[in-house]
N, C-alpha and C. Protein backbone atom coordinates (compact mmCIF):
# COMPACT_ATOMS: atom_id res chain seq x y z
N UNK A 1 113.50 -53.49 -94.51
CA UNK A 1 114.51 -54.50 -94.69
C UNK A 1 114.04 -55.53 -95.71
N UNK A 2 115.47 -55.60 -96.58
CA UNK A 2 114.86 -56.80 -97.73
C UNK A 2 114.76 -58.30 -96.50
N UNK A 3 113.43 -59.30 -97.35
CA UNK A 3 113.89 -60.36 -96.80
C UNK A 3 113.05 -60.68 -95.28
N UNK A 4 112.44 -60.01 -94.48
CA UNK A 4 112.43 -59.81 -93.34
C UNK A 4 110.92 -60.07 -93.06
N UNK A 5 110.83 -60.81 -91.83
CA UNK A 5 109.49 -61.26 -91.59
C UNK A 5 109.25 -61.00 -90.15
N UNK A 6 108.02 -60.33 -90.29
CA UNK A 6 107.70 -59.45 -88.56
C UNK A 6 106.60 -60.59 -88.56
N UNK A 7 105.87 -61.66 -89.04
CA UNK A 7 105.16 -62.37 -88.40
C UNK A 7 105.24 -62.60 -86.92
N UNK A 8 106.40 -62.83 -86.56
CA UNK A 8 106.69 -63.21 -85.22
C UNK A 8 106.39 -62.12 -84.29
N UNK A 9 106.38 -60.96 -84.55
CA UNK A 9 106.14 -59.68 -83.77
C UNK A 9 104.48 -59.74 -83.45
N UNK A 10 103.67 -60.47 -83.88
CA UNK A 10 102.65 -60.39 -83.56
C UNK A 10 101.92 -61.45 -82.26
N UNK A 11 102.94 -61.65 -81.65
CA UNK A 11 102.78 -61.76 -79.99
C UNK A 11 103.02 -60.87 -79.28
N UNK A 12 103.58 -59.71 -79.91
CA UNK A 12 103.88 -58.78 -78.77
C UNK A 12 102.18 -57.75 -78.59
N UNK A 13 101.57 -58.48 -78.88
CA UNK A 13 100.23 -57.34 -78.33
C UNK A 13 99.85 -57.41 -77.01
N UNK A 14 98.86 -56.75 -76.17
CA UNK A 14 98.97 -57.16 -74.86
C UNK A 14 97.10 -57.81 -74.79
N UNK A 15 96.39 -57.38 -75.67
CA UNK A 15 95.28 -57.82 -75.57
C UNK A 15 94.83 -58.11 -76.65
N UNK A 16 94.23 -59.96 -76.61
CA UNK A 16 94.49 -60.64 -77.95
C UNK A 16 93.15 -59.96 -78.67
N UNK A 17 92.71 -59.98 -80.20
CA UNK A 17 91.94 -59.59 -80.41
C UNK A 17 92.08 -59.91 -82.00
N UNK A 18 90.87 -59.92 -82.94
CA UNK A 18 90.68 -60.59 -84.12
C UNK A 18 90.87 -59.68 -85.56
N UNK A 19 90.70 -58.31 -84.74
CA UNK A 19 90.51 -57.46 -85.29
C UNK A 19 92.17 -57.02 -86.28
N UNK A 20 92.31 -57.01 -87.54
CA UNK A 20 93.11 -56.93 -87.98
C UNK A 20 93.98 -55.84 -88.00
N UNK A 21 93.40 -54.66 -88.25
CA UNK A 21 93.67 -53.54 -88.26
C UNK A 21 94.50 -52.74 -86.68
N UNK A 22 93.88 -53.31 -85.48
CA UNK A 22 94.33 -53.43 -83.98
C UNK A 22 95.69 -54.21 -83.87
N UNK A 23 95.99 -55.43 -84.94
CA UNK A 23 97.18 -55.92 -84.51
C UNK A 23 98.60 -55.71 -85.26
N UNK A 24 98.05 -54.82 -86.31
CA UNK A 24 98.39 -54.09 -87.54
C UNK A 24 99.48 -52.91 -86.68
N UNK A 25 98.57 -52.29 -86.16
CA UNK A 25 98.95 -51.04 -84.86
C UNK A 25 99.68 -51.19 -84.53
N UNK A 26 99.41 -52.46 -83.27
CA UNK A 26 100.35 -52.75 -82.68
C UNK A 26 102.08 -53.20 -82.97
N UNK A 27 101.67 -54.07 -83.81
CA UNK A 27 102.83 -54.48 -84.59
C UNK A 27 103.81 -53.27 -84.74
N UNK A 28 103.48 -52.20 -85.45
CA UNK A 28 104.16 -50.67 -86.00
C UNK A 28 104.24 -50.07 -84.53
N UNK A 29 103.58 -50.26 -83.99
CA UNK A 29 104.03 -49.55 -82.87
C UNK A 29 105.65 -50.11 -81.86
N UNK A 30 105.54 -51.41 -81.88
CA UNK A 30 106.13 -52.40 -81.23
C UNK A 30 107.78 -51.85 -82.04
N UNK A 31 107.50 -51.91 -83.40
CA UNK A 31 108.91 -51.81 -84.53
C UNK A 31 109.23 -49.84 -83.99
N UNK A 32 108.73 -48.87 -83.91
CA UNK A 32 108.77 -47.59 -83.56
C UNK A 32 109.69 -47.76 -82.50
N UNK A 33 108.75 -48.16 -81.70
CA UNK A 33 109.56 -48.19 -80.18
C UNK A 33 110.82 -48.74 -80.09
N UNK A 34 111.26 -50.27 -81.10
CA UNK A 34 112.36 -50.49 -80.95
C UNK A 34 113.38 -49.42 -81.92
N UNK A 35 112.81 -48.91 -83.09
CA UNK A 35 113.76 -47.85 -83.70
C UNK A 35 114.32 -46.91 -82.74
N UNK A 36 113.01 -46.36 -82.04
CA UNK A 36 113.38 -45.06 -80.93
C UNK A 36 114.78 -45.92 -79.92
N UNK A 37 114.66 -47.03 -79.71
CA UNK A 37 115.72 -47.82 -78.81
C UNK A 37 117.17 -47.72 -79.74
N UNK A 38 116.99 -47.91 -80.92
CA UNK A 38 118.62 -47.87 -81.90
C UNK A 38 118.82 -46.89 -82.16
N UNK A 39 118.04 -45.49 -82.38
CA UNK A 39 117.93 -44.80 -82.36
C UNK A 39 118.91 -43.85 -81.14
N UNK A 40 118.52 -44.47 -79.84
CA UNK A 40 118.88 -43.75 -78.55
C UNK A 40 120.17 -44.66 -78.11
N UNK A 41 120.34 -45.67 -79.02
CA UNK A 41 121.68 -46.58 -78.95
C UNK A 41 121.64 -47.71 -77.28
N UNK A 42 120.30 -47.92 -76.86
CA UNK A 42 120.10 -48.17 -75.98
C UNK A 42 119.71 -49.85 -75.77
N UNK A 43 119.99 -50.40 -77.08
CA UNK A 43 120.38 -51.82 -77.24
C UNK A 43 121.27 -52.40 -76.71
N UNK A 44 121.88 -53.59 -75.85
CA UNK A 44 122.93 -53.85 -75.60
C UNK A 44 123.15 -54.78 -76.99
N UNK A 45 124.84 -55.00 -76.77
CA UNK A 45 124.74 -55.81 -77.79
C UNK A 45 124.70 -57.45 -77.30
N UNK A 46 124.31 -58.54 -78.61
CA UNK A 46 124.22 -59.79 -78.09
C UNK A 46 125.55 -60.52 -77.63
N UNK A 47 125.49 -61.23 -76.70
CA UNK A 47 126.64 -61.87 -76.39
C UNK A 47 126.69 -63.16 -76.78
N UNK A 48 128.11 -64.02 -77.15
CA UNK A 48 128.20 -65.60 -77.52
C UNK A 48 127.80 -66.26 -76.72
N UNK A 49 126.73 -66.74 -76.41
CA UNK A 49 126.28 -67.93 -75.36
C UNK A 49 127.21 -67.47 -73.79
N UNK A 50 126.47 -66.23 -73.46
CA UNK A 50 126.26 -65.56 -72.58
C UNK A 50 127.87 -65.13 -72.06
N UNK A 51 128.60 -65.22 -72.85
CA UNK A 51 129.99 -64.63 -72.51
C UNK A 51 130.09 -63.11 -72.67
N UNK A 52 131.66 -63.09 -73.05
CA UNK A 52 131.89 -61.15 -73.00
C UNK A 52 132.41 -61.14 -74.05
N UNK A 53 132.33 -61.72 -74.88
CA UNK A 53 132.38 -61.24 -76.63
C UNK A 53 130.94 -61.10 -77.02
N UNK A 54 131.28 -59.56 -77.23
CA UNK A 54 129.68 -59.14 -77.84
C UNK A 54 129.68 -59.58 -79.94
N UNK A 55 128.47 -59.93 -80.30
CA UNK A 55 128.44 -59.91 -81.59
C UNK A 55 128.21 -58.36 -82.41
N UNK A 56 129.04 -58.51 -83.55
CA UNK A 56 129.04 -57.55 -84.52
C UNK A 56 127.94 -56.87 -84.74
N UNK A 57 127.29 -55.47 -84.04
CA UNK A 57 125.74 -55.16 -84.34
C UNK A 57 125.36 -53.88 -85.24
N UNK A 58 126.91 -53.48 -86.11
CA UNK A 58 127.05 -52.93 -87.31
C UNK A 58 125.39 -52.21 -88.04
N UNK A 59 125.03 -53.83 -88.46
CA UNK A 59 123.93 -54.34 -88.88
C UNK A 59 122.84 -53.36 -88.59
N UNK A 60 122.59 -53.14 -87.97
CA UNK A 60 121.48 -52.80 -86.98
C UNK A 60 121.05 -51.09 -87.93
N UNK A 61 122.19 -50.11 -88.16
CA UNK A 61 121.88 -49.49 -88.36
C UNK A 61 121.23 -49.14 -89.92
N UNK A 62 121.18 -49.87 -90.41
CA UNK A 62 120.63 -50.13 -91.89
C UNK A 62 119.27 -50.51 -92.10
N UNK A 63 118.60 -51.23 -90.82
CA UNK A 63 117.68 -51.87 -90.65
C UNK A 63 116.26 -50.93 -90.54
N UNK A 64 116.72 -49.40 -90.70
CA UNK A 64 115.58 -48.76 -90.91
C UNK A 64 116.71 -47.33 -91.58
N UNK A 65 115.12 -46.37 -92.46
CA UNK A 65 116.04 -45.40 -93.57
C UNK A 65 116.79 -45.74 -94.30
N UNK A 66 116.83 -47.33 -95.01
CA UNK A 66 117.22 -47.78 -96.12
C UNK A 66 116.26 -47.68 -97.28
N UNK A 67 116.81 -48.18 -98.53
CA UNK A 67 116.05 -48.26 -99.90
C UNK A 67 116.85 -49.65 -100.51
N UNK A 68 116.09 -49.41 -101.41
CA UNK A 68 116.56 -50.36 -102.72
C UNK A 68 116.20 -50.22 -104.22
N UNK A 69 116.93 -49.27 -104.61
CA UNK A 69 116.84 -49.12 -106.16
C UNK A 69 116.58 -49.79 -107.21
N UNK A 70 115.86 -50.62 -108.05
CA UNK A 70 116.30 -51.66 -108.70
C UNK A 70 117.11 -51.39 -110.16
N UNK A 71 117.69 -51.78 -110.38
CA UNK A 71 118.62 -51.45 -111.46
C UNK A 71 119.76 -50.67 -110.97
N UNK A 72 120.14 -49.70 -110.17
CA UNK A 72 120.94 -49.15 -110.19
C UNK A 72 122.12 -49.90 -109.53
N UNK A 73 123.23 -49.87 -109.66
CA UNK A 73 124.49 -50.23 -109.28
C UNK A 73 125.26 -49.59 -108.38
N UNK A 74 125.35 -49.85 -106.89
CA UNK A 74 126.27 -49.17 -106.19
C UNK A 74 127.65 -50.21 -105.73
């Protein structure tokens, strides 16, 4: 994804550690698992401040097996 910052994904480890390459892992592992979840369509979608209008989650499926050409025009 253009734009996109997994910094924040790097709390999801379960045992803290300094080692870069270990949180590296984890991280890719953490993003896998949620593909395998959009993947299996097993996301709910988000709701408006906890009502029953779900938001538009279209989105979602672009967010992995995309590209970006530069120059070309679609």
């Amino acid at each position: 994804m253009v734009n996109s910052n997994y910094f924040a994904m790097d709390f999801l480890y379960l045992s803290p550690t300094t080692i870069q390459a270990a949180r590296a892992g984890n991280i890719i592992h953490a993003i896998l698992l949620y593909r395998k979840k959009l993947d299996r369509q097993e996301i709910k979608p988000i709701l408006l401040m906890g009502s029953t209008v779900p938001l538009c989650s279209a989105q979602w499926e672009r967010m992995f097996n995309t590209s970006r050409i530069p120059g070309e025009e679609s």
